[in-house]
Protein backbone atom coordinates (compact mmCIF):
# COMPACT_ATOMS: atom_id res chain seq x y z
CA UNK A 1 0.00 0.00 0.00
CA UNK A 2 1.35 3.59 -0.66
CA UNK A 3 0.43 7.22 -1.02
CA UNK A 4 1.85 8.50 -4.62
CA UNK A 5 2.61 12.42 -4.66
CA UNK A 6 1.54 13.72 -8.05
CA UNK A 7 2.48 16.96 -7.79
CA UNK A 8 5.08 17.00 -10.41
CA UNK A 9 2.00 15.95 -12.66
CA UNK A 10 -0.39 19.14 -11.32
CA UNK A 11 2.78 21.64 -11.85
CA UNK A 12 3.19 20.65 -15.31
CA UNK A 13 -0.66 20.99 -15.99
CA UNK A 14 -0.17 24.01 -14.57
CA UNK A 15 2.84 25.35 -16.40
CA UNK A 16 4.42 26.08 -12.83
CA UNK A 17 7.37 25.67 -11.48
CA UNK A 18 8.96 24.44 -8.30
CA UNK A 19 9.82 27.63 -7.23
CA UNK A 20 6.93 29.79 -8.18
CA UNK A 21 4.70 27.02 -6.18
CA UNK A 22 7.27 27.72 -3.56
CA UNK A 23 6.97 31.51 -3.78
CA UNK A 24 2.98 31.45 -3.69
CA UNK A 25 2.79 28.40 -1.20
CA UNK A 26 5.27 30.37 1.61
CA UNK A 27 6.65 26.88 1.67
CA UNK A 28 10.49 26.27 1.33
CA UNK A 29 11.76 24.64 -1.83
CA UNK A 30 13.90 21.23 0.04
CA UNK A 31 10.14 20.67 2.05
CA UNK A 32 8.22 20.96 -1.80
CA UNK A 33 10.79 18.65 -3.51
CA UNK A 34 10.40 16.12 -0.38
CA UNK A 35 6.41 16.32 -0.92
CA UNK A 36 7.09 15.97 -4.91
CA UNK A 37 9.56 12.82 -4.34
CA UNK A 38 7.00 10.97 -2.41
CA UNK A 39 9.41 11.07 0.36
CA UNK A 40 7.52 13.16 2.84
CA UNK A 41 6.26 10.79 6.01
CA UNK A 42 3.33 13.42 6.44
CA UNK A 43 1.56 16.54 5.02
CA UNK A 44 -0.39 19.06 6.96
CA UNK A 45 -4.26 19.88 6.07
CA UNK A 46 -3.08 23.70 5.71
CA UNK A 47 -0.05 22.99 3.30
CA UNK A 48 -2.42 20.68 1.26
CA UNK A 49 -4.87 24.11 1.07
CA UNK A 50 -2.37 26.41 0.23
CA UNK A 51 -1.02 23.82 -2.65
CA UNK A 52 -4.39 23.40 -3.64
CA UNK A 53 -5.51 27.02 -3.84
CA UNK A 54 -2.14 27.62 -5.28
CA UNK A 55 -2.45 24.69 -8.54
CA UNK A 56 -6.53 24.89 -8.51
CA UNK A 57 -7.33 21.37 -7.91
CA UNK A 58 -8.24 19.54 -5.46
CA UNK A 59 -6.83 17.23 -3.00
CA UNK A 60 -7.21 14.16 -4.76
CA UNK A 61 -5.23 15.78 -7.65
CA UNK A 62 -2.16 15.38 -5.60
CA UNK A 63 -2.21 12.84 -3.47
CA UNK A 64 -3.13 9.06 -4.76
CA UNK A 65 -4.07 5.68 -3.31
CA UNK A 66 -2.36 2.65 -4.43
CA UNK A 67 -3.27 -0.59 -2.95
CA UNK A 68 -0.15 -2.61 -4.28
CA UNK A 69 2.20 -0.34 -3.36
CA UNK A 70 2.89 0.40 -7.31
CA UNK A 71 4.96 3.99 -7.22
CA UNK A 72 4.73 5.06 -10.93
């Protein structure tokens, strides 16, 4: 079972970059990339909002369930 991060996928629809996301978010750019690597162990509720404000999507946008643990 994992979580996949698809926020590389919502920046790209999005034409943003790391750092602008960074810039808008308030949110430093090492904490973003661990969030975008899938190697963050948690995520608060009011970073998911500001991402989410930030990109215009939703929660489920970002963050994915997959039952066999598949990370791609």
């Amino acid at each position: 079972m994992a979580i996949i991060v698809n926020l590389d996928v919502m920046l790209a629809k999005r034409k943003m970059s790391l750092t602008e996301l960074s810039e808008q978010v308030g949110i430093t750019m090492s904490n973003l990339s661990i969030l975008k690597t899938g190697k963050a162990k948690a995520v608060r509720f009011s970073t998911l909002e500001a991402i989410c404000e930030a990109l215009d999507c939703q929660p489920g946008d970002i963050l994915e369930y997959s039952e066999d643990g598949d990370m791609s």
